[in-house]
C-alpha atoms as a PDB file:
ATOM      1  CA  UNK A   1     -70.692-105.942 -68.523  1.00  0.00           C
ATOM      2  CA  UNK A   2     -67.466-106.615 -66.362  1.00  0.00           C
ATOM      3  CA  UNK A   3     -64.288-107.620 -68.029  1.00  0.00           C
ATOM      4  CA  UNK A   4     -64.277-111.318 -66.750  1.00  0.00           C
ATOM      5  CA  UNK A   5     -68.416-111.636 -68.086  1.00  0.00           C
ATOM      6  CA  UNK A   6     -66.845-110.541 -71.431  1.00  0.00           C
ATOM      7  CA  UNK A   7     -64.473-112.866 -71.430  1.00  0.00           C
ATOM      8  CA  UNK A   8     -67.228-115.605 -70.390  1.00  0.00           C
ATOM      9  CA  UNK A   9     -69.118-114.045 -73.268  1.00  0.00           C
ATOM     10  CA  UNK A  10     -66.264-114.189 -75.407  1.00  0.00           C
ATOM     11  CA  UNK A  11     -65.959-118.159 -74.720  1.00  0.00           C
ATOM     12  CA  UNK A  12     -69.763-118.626 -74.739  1.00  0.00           C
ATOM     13  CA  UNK A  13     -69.845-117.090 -78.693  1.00  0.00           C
ATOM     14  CA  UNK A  14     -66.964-119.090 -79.793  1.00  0.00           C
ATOM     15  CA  UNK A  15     -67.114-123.158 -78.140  1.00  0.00           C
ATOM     16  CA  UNK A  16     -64.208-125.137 -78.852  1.00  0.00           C
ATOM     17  CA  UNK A  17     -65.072-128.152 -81.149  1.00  0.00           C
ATOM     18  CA  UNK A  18     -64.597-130.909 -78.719  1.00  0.00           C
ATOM     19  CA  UNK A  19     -65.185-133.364 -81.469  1.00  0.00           C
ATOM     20  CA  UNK A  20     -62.429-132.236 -83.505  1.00  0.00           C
ATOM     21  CA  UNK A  21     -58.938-132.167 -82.425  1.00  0.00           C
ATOM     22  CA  UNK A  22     -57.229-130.716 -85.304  1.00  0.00           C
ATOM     23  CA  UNK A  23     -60.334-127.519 -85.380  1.00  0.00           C
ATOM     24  CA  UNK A  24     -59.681-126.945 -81.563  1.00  0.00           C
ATOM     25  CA  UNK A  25     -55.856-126.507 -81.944  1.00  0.00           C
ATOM     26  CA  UNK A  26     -56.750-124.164 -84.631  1.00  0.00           C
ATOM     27  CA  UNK A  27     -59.262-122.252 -82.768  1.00  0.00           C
ATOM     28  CA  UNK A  28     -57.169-122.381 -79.592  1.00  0.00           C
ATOM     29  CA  UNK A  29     -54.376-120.782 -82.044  1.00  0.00           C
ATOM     30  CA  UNK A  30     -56.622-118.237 -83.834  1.00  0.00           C
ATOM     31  CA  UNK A  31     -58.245-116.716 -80.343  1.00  0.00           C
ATOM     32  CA  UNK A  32     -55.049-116.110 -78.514  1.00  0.00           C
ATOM     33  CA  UNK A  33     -52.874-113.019 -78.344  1.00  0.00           C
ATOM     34  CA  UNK A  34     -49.508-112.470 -80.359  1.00  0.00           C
ATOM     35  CA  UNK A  35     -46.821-110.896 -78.618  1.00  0.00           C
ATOM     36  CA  UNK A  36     -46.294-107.195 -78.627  1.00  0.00           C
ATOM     37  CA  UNK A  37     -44.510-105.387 -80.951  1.00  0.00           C
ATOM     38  CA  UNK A  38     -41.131-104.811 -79.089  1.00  0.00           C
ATOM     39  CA  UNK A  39     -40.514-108.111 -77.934  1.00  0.00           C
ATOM     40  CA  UNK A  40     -37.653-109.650 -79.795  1.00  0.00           C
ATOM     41  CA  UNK A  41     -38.768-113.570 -81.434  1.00  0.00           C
ATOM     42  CA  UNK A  42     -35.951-115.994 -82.066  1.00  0.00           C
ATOM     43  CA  UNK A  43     -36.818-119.624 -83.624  1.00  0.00           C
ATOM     44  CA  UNK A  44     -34.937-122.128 -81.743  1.00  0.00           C
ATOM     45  CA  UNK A  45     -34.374-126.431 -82.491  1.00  0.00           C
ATOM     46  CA  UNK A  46     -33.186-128.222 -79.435  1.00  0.00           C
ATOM     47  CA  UNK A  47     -32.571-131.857 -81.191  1.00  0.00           C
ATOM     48  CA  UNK A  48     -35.392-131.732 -83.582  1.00  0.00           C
ATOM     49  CA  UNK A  49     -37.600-129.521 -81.020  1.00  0.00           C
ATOM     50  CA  UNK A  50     -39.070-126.491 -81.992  1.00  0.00           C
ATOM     51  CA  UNK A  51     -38.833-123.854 -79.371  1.00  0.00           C
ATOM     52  CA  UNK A  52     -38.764-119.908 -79.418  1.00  0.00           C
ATOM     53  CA  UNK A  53     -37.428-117.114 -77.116  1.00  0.00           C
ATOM     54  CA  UNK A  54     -38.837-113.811 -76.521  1.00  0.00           C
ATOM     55  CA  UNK A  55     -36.900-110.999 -75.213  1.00  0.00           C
ATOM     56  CA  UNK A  56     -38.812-108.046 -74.523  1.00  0.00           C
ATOM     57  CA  UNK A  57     -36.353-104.742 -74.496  1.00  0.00           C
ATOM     58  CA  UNK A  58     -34.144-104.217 -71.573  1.00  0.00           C
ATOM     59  CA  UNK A  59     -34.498-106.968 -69.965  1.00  0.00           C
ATOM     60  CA  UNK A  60     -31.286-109.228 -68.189  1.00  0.00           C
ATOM     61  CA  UNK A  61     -30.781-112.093 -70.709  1.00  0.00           C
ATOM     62  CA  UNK A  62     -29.069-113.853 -68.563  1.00  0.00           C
ATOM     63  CA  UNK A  63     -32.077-115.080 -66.713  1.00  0.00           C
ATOM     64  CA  UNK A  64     -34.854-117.003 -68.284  1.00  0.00           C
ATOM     65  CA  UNK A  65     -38.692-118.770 -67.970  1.00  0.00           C
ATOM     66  CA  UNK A  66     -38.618-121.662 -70.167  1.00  0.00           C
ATOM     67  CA  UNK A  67     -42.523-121.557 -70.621  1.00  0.00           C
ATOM     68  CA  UNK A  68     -44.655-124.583 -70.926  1.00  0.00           C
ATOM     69  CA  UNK A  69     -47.928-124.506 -72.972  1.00  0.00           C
ATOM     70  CA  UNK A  70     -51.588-125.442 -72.185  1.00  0.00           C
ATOM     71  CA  UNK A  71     -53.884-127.197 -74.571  1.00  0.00           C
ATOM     72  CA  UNK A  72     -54.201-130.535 -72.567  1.00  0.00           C
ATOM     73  CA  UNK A  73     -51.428-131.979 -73.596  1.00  0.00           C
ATOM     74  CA  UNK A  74     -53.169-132.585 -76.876  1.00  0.00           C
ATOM     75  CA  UNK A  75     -53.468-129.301 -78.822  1.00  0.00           C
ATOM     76  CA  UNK A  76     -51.519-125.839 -78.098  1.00  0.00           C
ATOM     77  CA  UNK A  77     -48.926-124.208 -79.206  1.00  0.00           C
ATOM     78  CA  UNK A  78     -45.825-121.749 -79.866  1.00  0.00           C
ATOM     79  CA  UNK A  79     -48.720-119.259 -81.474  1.00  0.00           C
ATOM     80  CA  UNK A  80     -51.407-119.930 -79.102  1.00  0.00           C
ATOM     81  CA  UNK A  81     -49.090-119.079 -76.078  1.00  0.00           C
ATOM     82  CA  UNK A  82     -46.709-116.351 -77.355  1.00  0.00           C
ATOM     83  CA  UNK A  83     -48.761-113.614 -75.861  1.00  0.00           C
ATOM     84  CA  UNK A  84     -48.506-114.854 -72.556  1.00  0.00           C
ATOM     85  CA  UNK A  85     -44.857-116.488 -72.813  1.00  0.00           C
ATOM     86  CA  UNK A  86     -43.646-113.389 -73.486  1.00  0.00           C
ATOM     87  CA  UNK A  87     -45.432-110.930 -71.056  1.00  0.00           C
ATOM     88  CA  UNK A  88     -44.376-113.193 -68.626  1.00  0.00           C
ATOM     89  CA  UNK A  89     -40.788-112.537 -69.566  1.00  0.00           C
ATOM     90  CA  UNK A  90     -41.249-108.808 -69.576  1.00  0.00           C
ATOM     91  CA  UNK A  91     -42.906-109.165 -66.008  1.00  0.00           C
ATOM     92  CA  UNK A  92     -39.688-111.142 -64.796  1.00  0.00           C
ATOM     93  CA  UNK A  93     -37.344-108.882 -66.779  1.00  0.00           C
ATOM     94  CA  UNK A  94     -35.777-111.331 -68.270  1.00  0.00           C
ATOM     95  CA  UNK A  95     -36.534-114.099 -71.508  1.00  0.00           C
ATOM     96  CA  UNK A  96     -38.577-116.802 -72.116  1.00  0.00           C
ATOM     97  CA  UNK A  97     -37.953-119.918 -73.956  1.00  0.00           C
ATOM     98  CA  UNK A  98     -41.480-121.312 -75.098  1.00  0.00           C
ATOM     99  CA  UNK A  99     -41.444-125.597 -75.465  1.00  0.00           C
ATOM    100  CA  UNK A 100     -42.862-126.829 -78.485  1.00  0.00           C
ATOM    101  CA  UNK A 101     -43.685-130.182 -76.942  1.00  0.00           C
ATOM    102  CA  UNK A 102     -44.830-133.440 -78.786  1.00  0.00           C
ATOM    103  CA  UNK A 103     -48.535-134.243 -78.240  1.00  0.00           C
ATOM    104  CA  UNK A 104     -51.023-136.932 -77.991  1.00  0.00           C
ATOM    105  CA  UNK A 105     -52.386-139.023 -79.398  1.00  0.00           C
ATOM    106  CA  UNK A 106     -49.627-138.934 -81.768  1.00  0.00           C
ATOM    107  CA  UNK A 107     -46.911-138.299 -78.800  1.00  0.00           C
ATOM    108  CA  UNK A 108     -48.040-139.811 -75.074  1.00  0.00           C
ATOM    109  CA  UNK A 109     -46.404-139.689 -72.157  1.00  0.00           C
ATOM    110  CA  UNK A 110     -44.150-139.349 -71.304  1.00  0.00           C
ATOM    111  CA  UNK A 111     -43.116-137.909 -74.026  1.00  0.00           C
ATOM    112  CA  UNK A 112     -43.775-134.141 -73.209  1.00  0.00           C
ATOM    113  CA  UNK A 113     -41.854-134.798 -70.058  1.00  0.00           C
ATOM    114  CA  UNK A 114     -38.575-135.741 -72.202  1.00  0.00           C
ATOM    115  CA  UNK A 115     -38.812-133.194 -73.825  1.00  0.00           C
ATOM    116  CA  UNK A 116     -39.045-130.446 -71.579  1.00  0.00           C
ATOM    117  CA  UNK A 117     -36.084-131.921 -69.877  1.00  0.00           C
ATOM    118  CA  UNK A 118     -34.209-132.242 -72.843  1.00  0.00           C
ATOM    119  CA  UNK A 119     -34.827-128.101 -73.335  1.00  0.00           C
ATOM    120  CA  UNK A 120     -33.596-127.380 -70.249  1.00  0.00           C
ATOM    121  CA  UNK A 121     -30.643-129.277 -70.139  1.00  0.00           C
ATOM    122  CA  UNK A 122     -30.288-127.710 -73.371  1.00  0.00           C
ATOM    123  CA  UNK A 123     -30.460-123.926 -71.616  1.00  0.00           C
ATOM    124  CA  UNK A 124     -27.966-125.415 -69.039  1.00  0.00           C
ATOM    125  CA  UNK A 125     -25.565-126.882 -71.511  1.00  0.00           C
ATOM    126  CA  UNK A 126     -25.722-122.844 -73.134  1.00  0.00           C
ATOM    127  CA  UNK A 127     -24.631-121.252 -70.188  1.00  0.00           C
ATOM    128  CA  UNK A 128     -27.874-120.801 -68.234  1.00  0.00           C
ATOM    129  CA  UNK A 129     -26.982-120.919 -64.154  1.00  0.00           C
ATOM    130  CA  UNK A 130     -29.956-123.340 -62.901  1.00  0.00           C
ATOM    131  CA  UNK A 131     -30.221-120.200 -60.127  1.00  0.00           C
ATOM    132  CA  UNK A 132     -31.105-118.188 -63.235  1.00  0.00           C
ATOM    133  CA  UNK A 133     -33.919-120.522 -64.921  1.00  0.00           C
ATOM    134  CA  UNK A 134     -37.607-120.555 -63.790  1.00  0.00           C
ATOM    135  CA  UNK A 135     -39.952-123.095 -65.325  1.00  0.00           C
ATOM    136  CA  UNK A 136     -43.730-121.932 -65.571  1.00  0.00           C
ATOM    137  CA  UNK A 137     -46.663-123.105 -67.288  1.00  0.00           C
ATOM    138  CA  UNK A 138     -50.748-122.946 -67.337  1.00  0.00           C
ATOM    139  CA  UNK A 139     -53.050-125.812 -67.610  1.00  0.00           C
ATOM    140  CA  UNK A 140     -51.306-129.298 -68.937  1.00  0.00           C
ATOM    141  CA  UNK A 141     -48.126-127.202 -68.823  1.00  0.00           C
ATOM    142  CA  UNK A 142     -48.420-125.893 -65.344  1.00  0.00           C
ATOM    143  CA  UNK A 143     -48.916-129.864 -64.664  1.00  0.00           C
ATOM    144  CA  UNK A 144     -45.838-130.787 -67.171  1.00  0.00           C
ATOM    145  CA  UNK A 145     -43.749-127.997 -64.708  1.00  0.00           C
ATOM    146  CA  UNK A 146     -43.971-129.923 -61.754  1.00  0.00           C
ATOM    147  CA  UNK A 147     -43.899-132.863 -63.502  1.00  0.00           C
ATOM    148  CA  UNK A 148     -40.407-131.953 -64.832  1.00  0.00           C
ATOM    149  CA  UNK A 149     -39.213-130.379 -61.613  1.00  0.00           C
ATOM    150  CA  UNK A 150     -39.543-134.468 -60.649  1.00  0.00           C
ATOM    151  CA  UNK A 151     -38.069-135.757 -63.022  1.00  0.00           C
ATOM    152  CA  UNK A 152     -34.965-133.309 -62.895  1.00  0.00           C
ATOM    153  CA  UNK A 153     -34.867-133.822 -59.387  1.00  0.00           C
ATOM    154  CA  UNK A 154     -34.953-137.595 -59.901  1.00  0.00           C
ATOM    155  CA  UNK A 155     -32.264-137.562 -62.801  1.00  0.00           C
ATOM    156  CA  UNK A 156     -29.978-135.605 -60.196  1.00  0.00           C
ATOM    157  CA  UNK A 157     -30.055-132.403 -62.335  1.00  0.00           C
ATOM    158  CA  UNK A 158     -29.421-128.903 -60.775  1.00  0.00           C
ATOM    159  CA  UNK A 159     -33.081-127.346 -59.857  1.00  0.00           C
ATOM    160  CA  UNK A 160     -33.987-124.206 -61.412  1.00  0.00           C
ATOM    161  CA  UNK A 161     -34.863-120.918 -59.238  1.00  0.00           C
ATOM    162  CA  UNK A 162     -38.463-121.786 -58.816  1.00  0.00           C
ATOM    163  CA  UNK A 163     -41.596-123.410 -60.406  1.00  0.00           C
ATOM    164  CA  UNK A 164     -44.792-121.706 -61.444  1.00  0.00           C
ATOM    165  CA  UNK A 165     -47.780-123.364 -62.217  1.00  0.00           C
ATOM    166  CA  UNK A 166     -50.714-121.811 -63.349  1.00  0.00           C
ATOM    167  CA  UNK A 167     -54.160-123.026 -63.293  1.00  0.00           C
ATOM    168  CA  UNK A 168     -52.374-126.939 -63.425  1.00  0.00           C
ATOM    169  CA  UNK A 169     -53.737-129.763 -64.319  1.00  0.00           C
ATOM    170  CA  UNK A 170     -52.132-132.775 -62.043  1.00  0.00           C
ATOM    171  CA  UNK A 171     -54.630-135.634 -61.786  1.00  0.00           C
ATOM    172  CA  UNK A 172     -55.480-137.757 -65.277  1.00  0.00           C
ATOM    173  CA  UNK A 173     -58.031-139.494 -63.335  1.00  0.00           C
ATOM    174  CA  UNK A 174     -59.627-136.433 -63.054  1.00  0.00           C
ATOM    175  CA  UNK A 175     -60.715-137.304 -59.160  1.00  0.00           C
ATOM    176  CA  UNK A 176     -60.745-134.088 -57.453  1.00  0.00           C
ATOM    177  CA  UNK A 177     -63.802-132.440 -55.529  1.00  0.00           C
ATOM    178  CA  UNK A 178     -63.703-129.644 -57.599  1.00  0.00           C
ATOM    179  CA  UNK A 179     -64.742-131.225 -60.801  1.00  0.00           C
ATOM    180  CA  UNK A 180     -68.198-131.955 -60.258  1.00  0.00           C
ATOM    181  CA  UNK A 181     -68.506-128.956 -57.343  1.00  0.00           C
ATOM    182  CA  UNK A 182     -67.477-126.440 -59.614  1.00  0.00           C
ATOM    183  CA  UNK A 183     -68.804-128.069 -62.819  1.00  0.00           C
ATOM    184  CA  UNK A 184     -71.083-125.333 -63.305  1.00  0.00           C
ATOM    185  CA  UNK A 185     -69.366-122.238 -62.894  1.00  0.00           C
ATOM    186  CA  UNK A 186     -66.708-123.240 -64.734  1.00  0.00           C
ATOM    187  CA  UNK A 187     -67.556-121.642 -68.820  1.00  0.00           C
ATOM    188  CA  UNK A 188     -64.244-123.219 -70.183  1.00  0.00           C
ATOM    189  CA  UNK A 189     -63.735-126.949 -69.014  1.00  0.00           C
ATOM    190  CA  UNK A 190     -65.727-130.006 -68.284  1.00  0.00           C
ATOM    191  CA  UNK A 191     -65.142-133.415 -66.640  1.00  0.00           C
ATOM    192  CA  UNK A 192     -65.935-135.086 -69.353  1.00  0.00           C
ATOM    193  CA  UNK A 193     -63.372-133.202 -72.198  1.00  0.00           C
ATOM    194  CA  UNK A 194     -60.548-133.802 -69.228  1.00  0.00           C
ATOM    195  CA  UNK A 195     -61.247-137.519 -69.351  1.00  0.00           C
ATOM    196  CA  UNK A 196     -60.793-137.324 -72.719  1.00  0.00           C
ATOM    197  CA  UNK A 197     -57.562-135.963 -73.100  1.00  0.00           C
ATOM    198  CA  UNK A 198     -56.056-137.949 -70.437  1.00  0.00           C
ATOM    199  CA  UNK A 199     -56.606-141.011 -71.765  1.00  0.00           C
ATOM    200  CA  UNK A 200     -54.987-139.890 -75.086  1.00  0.00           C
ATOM    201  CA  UNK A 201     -52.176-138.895 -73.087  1.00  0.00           C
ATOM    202  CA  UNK A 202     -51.623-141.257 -70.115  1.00  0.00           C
ATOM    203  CA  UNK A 203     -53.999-144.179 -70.729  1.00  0.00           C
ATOM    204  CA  UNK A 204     -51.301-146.646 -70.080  1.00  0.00           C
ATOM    205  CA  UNK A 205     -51.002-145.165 -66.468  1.00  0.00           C
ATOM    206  CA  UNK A 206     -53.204-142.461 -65.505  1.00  0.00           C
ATOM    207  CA  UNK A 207     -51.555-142.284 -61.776  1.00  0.00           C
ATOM    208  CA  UNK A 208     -47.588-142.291 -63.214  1.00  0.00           C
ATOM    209  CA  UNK A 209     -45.766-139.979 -61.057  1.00  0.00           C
ATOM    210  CA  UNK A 210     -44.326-137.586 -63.921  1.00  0.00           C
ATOM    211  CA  UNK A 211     -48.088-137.330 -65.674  1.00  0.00           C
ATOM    212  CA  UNK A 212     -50.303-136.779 -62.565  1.00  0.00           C
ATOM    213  CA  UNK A 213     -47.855-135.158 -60.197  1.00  0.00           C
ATOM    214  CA  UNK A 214     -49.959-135.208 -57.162  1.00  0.00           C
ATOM    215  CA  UNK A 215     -49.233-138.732 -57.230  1.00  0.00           C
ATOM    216  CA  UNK A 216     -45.282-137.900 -56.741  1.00  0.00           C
ATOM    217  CA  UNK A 217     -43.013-137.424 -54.203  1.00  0.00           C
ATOM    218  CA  UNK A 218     -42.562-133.752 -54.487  1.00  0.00           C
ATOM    219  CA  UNK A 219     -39.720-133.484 -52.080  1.00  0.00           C
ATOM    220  CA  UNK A 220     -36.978-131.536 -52.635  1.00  0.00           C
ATOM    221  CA  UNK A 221     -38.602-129.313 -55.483  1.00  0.00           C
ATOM    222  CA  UNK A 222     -37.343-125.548 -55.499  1.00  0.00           C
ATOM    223  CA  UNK A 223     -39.953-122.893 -54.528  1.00  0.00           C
ATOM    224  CA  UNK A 224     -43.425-123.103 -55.895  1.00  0.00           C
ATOM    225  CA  UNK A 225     -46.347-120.283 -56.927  1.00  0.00           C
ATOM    226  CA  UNK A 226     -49.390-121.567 -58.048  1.00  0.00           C
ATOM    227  CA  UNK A 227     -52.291-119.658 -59.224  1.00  0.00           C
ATOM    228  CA  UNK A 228     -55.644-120.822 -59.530  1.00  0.00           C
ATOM    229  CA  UNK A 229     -59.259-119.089 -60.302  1.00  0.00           C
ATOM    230  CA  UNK A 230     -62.242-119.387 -58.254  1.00  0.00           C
ATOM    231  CA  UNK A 231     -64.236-120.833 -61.074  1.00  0.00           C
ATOM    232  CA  UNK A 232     -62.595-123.896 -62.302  1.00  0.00           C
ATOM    233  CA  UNK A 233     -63.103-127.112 -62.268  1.00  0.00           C
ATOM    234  CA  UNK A 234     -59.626-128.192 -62.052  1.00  0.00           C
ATOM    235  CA  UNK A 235     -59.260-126.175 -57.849  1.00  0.00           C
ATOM    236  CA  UNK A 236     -58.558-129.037 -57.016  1.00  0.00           C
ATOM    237  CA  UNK A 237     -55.770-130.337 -58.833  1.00  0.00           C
ATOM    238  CA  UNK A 238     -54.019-126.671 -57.641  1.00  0.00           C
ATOM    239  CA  UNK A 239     -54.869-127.226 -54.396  1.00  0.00           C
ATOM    240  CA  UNK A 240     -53.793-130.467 -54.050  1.00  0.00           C
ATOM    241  CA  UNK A 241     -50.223-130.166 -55.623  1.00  0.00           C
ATOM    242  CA  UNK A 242     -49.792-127.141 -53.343  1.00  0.00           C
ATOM    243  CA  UNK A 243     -51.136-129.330 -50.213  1.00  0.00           C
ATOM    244  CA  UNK A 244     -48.634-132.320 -51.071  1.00  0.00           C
ATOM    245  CA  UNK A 245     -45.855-129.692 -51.753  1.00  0.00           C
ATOM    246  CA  UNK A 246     -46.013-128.744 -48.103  1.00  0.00           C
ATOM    247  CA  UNK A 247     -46.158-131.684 -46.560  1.00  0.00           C
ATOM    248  CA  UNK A 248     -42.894-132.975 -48.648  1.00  0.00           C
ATOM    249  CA  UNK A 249     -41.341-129.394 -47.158  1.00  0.00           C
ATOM    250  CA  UNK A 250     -41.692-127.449 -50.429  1.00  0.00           C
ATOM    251  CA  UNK A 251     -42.237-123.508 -50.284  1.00  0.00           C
ATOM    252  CA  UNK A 252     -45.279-123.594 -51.597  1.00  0.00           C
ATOM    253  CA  UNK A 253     -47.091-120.215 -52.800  1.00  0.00           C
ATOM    254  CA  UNK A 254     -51.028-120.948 -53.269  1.00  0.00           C
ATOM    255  CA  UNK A 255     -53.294-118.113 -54.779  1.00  0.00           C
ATOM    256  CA  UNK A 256     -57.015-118.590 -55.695  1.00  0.00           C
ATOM    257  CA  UNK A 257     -58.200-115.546 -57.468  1.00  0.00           C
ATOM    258  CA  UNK A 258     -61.947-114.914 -56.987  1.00  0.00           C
ATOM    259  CA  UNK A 259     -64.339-114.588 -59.488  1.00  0.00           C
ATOM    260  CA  UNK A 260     -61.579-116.033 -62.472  1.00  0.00           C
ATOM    261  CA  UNK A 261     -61.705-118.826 -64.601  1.00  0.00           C
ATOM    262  CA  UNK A 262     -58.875-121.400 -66.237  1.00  0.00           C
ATOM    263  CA  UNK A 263     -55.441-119.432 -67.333  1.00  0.00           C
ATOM    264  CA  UNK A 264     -57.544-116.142 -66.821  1.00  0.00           C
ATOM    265  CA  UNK A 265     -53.744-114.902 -67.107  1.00  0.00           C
ATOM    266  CA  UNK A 266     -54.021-115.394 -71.279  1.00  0.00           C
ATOM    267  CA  UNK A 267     -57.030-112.532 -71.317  1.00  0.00           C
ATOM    268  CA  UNK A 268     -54.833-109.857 -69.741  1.00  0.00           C
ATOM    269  CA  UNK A 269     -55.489-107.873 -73.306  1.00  0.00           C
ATOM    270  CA  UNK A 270     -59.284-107.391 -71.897  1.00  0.00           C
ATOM    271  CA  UNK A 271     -58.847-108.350 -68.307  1.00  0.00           C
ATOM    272  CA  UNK A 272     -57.261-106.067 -65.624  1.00  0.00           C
ATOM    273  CA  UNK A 273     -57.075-109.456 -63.498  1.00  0.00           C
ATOM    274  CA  UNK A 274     -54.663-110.791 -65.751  1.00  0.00           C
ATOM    275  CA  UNK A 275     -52.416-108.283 -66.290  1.00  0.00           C
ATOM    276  CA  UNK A 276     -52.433-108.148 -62.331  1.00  0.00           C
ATOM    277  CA  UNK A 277     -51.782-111.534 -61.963  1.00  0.00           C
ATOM    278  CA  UNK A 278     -48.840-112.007 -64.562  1.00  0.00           C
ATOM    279  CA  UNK A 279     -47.568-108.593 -62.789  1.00  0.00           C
ATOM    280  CA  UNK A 280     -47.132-110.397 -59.575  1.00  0.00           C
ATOM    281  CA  UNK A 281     -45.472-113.795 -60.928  1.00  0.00           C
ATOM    282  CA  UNK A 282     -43.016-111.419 -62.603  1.00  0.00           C
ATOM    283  CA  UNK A 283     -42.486-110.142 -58.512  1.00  0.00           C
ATOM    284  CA  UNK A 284     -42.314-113.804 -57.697  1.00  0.00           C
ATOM    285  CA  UNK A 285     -39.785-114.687 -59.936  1.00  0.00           C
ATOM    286  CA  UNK A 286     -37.753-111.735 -59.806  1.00  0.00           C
ATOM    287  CA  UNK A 287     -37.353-112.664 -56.039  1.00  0.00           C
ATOM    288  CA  UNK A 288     -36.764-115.913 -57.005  1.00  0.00           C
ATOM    289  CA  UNK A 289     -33.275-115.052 -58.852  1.00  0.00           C
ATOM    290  CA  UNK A 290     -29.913-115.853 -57.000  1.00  0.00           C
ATOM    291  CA  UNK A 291     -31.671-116.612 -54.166  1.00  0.00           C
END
């Protein structure tokens, strides 16, 4: 068995409990990896939100990827994410700041927006040079990244280094190709759980600018990566947010990675793809520094 079938496996033996929101957080929680044992955890509050940094050893703590977490803007969390939040930082050689976002139902949009631009005007109000941020996230929160580069941007802020966006879900109406194309190679997502959560999160406006950024003007966003596998459902929505970046004359970085499935990046303990792949955002975003 290759490592990406026994990560399919993996997924196959244990299927989230769609019916249950409260089980799937925990699940989602339980399956994911901690962070290593040399990285450096600090609990954070930014006005009332939770957030924690990572610093893996030796790294320039003057630079830093606030992280943004997956989970559909529903479930997710500091725990499910701190494996990958933190390798990330390592990869970049610098920190991370991980977003403890409110959630739906309980928290719609755009309340994950506000706060993720609340953090970071928190990191620039500590001393953080925008030139010396990157904002990255997978799934919901590679879709909350651009989303927040817009409404930065819009608010007049100072854009960070760079955006990266992994595996991002842009499009509540869930209207891309891609979802019923890929529908059946995809052993993680369906159509019908992204409908779902997007109507717990957006309902009220499933085409606003800030919670399905293909519908936004993505103009004058900093540099973008985005990463997405060959087997998802949600190609599209990457494709189309890097497509719309470069007509609005964004430098756009697209990636599809063949044969892997959503945020394969969060199996790099078991999958030589994903170590790869967080490898070369760390590249990305080191070049992304200063520049």
């Amino acid at each position: 068995m290759s490592e990406i079938e026994a990560v399919i496996q993996l997924l196959a033996d244990n299927p989230l409990p769609e019916d249950d929101l409260q089980a799937t957080a925990k699940q989602f929680d339980e399956m994911s990896p901690r962070a290593a044992d040399d990285i450096e955890i600090e609990d954070i509050s930014v006005d009332g939100i939770s957030c924690q940094r990572f610093i893996p050893p030796d790294v320039d703590t003057s630079r830093v990827i606030m992280f943004l977490h997956g989970g559909g803007y529903v479930f997710g969390s500091l725990r499910s994410h701190e494996g990958l939040a933190s390798e990330l930082a390592r990869a970049g050689q610098c920190q991370a700041v991980a977003v403890d976002y409110r959630l739906a139902p309980a928290h719609a949009h755009p309340a994950a927006v506000e706060d993720s631009v609340k953090v970071y005007g928190w990191l620039l109000d500590n001393g953080y040079a925008p030139n010396k941020i990157v904002i990255a996230g997978d799934s919901a929160g590679g879709g909350l990244t651009a989303a927040t580069l817009v409404q930065l941007r819009d608010n007049g802020t100072a854009l960070p280094a760079a955006g990266v966006c992994l595996s991002p879900w842009t499009d509540m109406e869930c209207a891309g190709e891609s979802i019923r194309a890929r529908a059946d190679i995809d052993p993680l997502l369906s159509g019908e759980m992204l409908a779902q959560l997007g109507n717990l999160y957006a309902a009220s406006d499933l085409r606003a600018p800030t919670a399905s950024p293909i519908h936004a003007d993505l103009s004058g966003l900093p540099p973008l990566l985005i990463h997405v596998g060959e087997r998802e459902i949600l190609f599209s929505d990457a494709e189309n947010l890097h497509k719309k970046a470069l007509d609005a004359g964004v430098d756009s970085t697209f990636e599809e990675w063949a044969g892997m499935i959503h945020v394969w990046h969060g199996f790099y303990p078991m999958l030589t793809e994903g170590r790869t792949a967080i490898s070369q955002i760390g590249e990305f975003v080191q070049g992304k520094w200063d520049s």
